[in-house]
N, C-alpha and C. Protein backbone atom coordinates (compact mmCIF):
# COMPACT_ATOMS: atom_id res chain seq x y z
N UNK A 1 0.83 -1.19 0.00
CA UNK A 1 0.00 0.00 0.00
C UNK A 1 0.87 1.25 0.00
N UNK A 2 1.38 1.44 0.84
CA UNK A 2 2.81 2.54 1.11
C UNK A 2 3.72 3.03 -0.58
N UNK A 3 3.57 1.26 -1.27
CA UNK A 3 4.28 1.44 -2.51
C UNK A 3 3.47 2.21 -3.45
N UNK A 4 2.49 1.98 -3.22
CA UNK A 4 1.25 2.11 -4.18
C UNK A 4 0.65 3.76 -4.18
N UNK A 5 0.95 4.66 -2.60
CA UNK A 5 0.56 5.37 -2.79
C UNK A 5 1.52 6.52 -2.90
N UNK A 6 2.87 6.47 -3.12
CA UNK A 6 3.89 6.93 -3.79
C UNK A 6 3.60 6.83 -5.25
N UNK A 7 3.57 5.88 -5.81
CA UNK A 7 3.45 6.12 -6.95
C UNK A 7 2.35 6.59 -7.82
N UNK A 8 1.14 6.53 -7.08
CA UNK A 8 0.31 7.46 -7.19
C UNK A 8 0.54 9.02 -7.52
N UNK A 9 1.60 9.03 -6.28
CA UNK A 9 2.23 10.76 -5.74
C UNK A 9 2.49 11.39 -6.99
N UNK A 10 3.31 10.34 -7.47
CA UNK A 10 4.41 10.66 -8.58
C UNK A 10 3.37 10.89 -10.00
N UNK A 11 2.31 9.80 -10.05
CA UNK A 11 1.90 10.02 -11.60
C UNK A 11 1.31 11.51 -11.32
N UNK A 12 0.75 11.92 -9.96
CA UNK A 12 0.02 13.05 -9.99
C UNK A 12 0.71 14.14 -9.86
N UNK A 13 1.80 14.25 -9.67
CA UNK A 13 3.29 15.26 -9.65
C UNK A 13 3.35 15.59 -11.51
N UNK A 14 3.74 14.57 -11.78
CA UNK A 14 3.60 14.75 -13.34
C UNK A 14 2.63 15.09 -14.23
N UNK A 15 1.60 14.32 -13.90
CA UNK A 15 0.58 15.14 -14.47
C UNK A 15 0.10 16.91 -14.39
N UNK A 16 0.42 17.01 -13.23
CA UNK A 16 0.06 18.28 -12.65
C UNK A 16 1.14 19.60 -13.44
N UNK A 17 2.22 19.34 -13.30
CA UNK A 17 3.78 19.83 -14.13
C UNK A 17 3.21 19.93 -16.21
N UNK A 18 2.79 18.78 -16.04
CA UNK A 18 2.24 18.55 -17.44
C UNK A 18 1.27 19.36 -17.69
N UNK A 19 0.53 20.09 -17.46
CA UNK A 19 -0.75 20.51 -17.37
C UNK A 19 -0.02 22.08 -17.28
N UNK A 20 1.00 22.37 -16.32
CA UNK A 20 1.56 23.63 -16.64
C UNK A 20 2.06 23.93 -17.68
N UNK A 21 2.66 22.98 -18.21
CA UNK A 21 3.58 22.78 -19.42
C UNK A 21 2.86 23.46 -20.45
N UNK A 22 1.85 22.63 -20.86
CA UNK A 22 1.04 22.96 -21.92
C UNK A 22 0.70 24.47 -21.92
N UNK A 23 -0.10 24.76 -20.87
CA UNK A 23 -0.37 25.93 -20.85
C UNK A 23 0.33 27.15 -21.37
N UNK A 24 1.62 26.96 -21.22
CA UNK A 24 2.75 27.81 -21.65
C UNK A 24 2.72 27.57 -22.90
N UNK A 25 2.46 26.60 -24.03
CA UNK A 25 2.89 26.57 -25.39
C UNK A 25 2.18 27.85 -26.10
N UNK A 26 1.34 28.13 -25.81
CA UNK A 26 0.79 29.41 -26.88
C UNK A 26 1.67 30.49 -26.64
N UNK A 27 2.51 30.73 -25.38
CA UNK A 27 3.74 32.11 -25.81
C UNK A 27 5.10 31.45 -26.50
N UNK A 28 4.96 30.27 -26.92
CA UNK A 28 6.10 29.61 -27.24
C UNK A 28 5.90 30.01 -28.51
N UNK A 29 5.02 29.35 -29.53
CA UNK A 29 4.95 29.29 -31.01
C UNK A 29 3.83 30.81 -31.52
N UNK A 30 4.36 32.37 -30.69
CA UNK A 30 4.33 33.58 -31.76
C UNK A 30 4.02 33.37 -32.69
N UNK A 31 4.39 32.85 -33.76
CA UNK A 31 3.71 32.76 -35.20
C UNK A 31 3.00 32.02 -35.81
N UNK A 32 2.28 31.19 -34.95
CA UNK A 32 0.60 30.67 -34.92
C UNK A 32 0.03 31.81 -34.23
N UNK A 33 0.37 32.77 -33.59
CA UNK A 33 -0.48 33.52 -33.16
C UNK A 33 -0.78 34.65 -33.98
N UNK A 34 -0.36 34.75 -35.36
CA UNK A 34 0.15 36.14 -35.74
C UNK A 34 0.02 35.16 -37.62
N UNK A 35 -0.74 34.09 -37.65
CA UNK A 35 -0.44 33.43 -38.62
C UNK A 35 -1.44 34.40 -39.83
N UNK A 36 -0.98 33.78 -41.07
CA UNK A 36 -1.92 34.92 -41.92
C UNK A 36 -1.57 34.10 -43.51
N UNK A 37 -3.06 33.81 -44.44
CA UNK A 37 -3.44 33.07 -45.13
C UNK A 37 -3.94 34.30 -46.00
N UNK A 38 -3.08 34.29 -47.26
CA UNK A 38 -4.17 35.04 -48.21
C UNK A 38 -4.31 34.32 -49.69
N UNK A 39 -5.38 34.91 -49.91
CA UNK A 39 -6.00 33.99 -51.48
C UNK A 39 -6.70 34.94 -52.47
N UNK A 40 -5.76 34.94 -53.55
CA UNK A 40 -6.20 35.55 -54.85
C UNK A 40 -6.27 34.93 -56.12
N UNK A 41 -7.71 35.11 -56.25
CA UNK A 41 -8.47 34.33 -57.92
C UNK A 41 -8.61 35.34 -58.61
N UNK A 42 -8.30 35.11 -59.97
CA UNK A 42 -8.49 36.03 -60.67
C UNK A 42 -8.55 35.82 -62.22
N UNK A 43 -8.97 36.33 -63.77
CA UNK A 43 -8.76 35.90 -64.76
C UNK A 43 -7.82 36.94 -65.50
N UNK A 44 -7.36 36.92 -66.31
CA UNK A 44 -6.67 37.93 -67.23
C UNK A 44 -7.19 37.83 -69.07
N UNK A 45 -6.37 38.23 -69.41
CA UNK A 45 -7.15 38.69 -71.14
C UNK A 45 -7.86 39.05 -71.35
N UNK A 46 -8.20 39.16 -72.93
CA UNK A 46 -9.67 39.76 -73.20
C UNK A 46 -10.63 38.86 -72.74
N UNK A 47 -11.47 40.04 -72.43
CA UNK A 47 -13.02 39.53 -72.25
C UNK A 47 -13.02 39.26 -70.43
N UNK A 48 -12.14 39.67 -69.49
CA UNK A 48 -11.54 39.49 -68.29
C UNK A 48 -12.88 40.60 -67.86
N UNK A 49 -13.37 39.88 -66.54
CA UNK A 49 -14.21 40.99 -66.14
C UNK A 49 -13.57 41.95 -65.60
N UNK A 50 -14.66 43.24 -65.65
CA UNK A 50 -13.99 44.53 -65.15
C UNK A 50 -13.76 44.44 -63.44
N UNK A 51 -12.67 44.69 -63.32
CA UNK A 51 -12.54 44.68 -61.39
C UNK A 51 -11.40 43.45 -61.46
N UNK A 52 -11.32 42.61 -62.01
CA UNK A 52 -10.57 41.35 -61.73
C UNK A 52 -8.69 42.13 -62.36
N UNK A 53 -8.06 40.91 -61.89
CA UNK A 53 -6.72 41.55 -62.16
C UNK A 53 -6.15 41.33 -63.48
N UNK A 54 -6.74 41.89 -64.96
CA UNK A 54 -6.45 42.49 -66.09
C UNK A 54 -5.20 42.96 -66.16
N UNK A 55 -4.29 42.41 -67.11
CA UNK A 55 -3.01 43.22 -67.22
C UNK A 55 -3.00 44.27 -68.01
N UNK A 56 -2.53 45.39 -66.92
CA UNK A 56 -2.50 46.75 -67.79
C UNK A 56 -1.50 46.39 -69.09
N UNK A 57 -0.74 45.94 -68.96
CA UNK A 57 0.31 46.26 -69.85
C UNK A 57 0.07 44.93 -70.78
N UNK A 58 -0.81 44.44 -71.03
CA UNK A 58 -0.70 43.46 -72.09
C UNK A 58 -1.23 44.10 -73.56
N UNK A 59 -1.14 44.01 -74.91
CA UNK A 59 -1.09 44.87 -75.70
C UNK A 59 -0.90 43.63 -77.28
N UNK A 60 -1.38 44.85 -78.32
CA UNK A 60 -1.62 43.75 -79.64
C UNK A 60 -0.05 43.62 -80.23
N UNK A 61 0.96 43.79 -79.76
CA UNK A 61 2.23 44.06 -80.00
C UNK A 61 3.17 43.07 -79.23
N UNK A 62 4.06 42.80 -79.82
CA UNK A 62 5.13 42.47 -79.08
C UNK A 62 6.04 42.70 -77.92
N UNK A 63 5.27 43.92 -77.56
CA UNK A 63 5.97 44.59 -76.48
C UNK A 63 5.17 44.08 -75.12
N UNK A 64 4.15 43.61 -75.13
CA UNK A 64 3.42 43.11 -73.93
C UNK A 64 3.82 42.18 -73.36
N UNK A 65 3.96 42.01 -71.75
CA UNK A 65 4.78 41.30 -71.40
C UNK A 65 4.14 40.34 -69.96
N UNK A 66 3.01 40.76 -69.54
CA UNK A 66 2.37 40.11 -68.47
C UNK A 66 1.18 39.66 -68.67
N UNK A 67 0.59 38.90 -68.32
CA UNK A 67 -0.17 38.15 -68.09
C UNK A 67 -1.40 39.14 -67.09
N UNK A 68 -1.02 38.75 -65.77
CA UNK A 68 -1.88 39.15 -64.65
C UNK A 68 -1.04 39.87 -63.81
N UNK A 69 -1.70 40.62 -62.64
CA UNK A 69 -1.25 41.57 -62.22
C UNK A 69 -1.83 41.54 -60.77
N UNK A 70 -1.31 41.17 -59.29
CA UNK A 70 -2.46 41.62 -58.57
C UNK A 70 -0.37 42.15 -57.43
N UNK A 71 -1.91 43.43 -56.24
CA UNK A 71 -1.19 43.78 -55.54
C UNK A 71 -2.32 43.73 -54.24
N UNK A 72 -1.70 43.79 -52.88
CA UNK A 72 -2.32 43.65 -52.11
C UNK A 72 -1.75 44.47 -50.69
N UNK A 73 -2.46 44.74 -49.48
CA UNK A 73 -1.67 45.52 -48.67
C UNK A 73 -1.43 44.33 -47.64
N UNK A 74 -0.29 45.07 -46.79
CA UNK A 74 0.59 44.56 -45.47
C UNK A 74 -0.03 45.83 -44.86
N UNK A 75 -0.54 45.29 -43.67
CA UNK A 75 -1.25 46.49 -42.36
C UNK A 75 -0.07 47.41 -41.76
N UNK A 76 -0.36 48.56 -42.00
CA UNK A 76 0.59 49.54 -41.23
C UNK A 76 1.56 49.28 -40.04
N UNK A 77 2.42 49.08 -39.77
CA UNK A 77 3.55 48.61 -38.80
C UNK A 77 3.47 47.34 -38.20
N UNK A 78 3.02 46.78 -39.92
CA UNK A 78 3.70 45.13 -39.30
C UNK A 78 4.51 44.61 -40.60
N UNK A 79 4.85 43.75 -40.49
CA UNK A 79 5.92 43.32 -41.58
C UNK A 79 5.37 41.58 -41.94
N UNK A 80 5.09 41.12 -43.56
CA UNK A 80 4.74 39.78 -43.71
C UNK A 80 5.64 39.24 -43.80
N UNK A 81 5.92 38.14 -43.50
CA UNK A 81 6.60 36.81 -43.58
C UNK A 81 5.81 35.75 -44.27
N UNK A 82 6.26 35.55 -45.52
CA UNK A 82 5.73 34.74 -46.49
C UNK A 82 7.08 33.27 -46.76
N UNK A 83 6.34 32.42 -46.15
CA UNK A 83 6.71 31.04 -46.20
C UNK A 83 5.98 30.15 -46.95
N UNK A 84 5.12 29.98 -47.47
CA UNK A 84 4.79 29.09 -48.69
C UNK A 84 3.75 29.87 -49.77
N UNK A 85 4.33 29.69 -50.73
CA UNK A 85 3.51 29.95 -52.11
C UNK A 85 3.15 28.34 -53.01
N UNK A 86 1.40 28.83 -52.88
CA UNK A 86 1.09 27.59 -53.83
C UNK A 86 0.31 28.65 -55.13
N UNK A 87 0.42 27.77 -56.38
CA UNK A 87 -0.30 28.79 -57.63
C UNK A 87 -0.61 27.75 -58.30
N UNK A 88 -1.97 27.85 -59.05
CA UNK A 88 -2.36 27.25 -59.84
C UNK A 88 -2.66 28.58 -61.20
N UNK A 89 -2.17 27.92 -62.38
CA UNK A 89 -2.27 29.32 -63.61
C UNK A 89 -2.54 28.42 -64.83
N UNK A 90 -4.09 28.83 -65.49
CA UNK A 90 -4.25 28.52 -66.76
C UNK A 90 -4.30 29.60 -67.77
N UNK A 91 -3.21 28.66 -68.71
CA UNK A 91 -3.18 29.65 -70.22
C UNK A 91 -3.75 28.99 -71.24
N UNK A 92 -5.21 29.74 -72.12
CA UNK A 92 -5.90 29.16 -73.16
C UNK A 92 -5.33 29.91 -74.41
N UNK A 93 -4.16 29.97 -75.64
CA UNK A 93 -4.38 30.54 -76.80
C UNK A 93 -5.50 31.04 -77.35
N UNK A 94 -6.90 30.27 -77.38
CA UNK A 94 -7.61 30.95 -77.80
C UNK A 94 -7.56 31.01 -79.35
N UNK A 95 -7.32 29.61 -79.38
CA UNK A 95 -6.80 29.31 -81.27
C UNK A 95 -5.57 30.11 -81.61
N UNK A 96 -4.76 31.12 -81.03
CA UNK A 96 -3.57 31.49 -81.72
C UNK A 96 -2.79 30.35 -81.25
N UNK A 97 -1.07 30.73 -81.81
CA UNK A 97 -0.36 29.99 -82.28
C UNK A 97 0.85 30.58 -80.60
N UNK A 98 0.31 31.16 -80.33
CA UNK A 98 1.62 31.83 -79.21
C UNK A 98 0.87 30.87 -78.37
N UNK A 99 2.19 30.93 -77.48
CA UNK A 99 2.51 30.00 -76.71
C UNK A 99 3.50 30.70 -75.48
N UNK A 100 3.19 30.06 -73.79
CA UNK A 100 4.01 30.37 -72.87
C UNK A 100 5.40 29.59 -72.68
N UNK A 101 6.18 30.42 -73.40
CA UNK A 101 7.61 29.55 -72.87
C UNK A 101 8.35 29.00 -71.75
N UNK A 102 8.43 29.86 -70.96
CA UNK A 102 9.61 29.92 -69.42
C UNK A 102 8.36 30.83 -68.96
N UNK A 103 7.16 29.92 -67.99
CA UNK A 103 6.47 30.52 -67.58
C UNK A 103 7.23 31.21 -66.23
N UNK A 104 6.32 31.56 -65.38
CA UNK A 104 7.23 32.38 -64.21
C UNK A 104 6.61 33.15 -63.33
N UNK A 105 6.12 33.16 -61.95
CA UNK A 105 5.28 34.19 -61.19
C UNK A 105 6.58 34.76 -60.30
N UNK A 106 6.33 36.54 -60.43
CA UNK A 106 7.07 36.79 -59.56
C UNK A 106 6.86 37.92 -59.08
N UNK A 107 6.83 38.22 -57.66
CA UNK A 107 6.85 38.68 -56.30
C UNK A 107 7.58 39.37 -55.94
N UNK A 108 6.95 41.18 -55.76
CA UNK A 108 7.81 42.06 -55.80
C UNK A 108 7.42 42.49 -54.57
N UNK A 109 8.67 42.61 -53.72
CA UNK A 109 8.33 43.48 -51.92
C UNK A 109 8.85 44.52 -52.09
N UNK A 110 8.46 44.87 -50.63
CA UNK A 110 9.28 46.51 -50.41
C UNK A 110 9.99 46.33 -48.82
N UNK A 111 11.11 45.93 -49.16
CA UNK A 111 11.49 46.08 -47.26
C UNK A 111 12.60 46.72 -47.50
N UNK A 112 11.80 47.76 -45.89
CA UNK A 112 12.96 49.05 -45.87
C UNK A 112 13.02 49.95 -47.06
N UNK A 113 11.70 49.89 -47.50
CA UNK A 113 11.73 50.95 -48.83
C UNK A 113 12.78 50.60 -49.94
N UNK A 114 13.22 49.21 -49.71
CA UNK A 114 13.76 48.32 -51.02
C UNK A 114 13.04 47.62 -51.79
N UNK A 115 12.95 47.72 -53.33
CA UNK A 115 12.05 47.14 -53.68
C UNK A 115 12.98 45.80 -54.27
N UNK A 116 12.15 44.76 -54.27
CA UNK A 116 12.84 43.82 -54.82
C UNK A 116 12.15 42.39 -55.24
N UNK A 117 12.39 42.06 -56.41
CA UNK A 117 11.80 41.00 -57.39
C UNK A 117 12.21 39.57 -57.22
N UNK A 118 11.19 38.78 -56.81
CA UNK A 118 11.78 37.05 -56.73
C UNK A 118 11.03 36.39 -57.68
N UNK A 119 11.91 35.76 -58.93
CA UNK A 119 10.85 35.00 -59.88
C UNK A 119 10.77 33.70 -59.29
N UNK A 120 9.75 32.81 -59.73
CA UNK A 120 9.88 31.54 -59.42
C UNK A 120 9.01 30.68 -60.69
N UNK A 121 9.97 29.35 -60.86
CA UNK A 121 9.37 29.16 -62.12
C UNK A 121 8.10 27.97 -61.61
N UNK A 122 7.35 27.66 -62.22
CA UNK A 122 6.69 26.47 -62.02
C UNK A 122 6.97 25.22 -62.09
N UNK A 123 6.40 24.11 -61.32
CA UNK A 123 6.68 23.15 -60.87
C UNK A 123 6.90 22.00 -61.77
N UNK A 124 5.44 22.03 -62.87
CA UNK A 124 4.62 21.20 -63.14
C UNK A 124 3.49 22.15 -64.11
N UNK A 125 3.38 20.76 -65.41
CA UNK A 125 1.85 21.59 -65.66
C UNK A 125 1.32 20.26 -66.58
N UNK A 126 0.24 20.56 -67.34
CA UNK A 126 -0.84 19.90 -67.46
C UNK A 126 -1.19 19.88 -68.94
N UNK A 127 -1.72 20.05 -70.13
CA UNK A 127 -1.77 20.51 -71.61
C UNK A 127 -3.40 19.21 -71.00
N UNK A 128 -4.78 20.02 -71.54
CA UNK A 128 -5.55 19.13 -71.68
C UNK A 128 -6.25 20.22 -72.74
N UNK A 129 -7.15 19.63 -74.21
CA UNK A 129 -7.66 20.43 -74.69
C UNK A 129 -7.52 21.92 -75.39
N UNK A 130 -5.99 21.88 -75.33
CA UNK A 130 -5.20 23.53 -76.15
C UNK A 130 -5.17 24.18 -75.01
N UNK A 131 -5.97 23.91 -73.87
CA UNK A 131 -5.06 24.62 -72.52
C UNK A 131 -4.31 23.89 -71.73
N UNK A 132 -3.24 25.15 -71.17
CA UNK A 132 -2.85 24.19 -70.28
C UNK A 132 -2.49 25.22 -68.70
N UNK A 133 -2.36 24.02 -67.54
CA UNK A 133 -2.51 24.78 -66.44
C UNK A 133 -1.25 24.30 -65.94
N UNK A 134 -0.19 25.45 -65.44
CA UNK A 134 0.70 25.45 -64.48
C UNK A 134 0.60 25.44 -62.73
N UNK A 135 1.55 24.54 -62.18
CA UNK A 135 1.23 24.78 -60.75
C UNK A 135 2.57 24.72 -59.94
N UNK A 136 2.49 25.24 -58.96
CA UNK A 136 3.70 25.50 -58.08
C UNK A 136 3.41 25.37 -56.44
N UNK A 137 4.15 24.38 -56.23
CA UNK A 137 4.15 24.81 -54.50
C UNK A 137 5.72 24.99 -53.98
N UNK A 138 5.86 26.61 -53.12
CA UNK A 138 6.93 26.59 -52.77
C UNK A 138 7.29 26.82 -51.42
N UNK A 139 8.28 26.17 -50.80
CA UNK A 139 8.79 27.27 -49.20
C UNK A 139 9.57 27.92 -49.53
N UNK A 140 9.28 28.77 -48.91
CA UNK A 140 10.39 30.32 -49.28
C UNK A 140 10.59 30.84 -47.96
N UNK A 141 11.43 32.11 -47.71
CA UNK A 141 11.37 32.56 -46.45
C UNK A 141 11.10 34.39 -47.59
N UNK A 142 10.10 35.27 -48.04
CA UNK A 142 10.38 36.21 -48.41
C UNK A 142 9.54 37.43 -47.14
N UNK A 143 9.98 38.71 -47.40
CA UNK A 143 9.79 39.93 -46.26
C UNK A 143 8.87 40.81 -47.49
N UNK A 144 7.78 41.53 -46.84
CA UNK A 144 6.88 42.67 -47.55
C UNK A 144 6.45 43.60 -45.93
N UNK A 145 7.18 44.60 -46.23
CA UNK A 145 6.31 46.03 -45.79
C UNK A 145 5.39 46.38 -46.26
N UNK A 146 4.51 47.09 -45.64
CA UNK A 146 3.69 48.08 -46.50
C UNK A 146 4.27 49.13 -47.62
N UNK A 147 3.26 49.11 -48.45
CA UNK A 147 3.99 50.30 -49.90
C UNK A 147 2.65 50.23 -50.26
N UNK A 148 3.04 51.63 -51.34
CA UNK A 148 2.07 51.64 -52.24
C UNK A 148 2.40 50.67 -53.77
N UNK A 149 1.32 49.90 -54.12
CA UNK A 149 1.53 48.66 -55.23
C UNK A 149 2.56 48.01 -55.09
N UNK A 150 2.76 47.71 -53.92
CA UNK A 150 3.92 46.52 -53.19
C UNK A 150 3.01 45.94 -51.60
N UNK A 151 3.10 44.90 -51.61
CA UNK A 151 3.83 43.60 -52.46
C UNK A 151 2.97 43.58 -54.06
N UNK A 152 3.61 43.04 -55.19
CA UNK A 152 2.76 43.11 -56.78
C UNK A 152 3.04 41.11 -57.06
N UNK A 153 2.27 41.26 -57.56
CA UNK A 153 2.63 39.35 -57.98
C UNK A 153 2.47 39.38 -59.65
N UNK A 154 3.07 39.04 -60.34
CA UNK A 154 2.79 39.67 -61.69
C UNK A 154 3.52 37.81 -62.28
N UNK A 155 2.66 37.64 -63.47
CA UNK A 155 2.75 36.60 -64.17
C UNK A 155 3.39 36.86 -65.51
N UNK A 156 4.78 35.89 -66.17
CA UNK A 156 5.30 36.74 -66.82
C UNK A 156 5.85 35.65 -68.01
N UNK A 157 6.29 36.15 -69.27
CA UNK A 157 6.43 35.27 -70.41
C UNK A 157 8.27 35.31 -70.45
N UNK A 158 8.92 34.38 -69.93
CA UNK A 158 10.32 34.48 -70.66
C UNK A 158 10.61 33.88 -71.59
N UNK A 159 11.50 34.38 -72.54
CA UNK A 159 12.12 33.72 -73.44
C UNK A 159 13.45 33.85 -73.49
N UNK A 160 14.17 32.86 -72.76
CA UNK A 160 15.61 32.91 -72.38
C UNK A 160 15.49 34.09 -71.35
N UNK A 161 16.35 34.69 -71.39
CA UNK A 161 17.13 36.02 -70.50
C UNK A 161 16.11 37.02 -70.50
N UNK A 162 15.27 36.96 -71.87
CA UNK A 162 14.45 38.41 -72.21
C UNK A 162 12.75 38.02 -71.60
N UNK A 163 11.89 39.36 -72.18
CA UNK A 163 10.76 39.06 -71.77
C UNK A 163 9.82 38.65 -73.00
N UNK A 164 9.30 37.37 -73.29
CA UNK A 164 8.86 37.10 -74.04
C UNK A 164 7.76 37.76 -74.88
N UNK A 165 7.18 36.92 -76.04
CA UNK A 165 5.95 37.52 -77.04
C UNK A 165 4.68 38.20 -76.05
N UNK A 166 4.09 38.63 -76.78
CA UNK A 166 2.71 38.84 -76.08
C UNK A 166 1.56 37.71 -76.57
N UNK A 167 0.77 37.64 -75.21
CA UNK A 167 -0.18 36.68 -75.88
C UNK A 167 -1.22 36.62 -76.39
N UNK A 168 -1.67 37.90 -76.90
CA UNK A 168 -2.25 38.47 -77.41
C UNK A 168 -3.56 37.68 -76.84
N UNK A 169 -4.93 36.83 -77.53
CA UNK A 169 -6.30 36.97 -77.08
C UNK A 169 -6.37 35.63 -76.23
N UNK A 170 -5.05 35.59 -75.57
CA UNK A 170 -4.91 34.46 -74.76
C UNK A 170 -5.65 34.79 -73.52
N UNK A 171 -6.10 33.70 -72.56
CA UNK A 171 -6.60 33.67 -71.50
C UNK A 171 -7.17 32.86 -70.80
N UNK A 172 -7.16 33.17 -69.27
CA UNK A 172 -6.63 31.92 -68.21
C UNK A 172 -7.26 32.27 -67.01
N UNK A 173 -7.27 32.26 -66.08
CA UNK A 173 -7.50 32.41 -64.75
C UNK A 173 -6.29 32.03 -63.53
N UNK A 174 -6.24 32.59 -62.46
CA UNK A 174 -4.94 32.01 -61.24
C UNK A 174 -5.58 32.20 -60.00
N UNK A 175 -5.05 31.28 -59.40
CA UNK A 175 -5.23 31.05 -57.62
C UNK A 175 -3.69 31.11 -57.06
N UNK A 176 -3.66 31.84 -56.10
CA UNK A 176 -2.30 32.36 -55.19
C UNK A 176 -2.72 32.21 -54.23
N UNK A 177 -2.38 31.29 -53.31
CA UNK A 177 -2.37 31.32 -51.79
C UNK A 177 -0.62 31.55 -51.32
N UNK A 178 -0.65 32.47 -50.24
CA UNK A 178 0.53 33.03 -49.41
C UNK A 178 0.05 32.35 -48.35
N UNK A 179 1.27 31.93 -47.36
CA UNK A 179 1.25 31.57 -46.04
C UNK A 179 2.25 32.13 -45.52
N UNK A 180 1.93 32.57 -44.28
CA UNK A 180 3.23 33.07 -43.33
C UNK A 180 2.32 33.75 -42.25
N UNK A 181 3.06 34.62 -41.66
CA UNK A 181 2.65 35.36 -40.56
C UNK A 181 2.98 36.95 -40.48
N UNK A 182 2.67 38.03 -39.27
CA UNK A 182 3.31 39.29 -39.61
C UNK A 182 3.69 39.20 -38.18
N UNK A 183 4.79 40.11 -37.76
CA UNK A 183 5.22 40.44 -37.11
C UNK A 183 5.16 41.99 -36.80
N UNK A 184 5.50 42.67 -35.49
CA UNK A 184 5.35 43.93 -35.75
C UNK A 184 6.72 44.52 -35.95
N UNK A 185 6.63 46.09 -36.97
CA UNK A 185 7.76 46.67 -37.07
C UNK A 185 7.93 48.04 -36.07
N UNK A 186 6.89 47.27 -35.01
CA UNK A 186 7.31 48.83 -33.89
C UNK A 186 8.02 48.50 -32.88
């Protein structure tokens, strides 16, 4: 009995310790507390509804160079931390003959009033029916302040080194989910 109610003592010592333990994990893991999920759908080309993210700069010329276009805000004195990018991106010709070469989404911040560009190419894609859909999942560690039209996510045509054709009456739709968290910059 004597043995029995020692060890009793003990599971209830531990348990009790255990029970503090836990309690403490929510000041441990900050960035579940501060976590932050964003999601942007959108279509581009002609015939793109009005309000959706339409590339200004796409054009009947060779000089057009994007696809889609979206920008979004970071809340006044905090700073994002973006750790995974997933994208799903369909491109339809639209019966022309152009085509996406060295597709590419890339992600322009502003930290410290630096602006600065990360391309990333895609993973993987798909050809069903004259379209086809690109997808990407990435971990990254990237930084966005607040700015004006920063952070920008812009979808883009390379061809080698340069910026590719335009795609003229091409068109597609994209999903961008960001994961990470903010921190404050005060």
């Amino acid at each position: 009995m004597k043995y029995t109610l020692l060890a009793l003592a003990a599971i209830c010592g531990v348990t009790a310790s255990a029970q503090t333990f836990l309690q403490d994990l929510s000041s441990i893991d900050a960035h579940a507390l501060n976590a932050v999920q964003l999601t942007f759908n959108g279509r581009y080309g002609p015939g793109s509804h009005p309000g959706t993210a339409d590339c200004p700069s796409q054009k009947s010329t060779s000089t057009g160079y994007c696809l889609a276009v979206v920008n979004f805000n970071v809340p006044t004195g905090k700073r994002l931390v973006i750790e995974n990018v997933s994208v799903t991106f369909t491109f339809n010709p639209n019966g022309n003959s152009n085509v996406i070469f060295s597709p590419q989404m890339s992600i322009g911040t502003n930290v410290s009033n630096t602006i600065a560009f990360t391309s990333l190419p895609f993973d993987n894609n798909v050809s069903s029916g004259g379209a086809t859909g690109y997808f990407m999942s990435k971990s990254l560690r990237l930084y966005a302040d607040p700015a004006t039209g920063f952070p920008e996510i812009t979808f883009t045509n390379f061809v080698g080194p340069s910026i590719g054709p335009d795609l003229g009456p091409a068109t597609g739709f994209f999903t961008i989910t960001l994961s990470g968290y903010y921190v404050s910059t005060n």
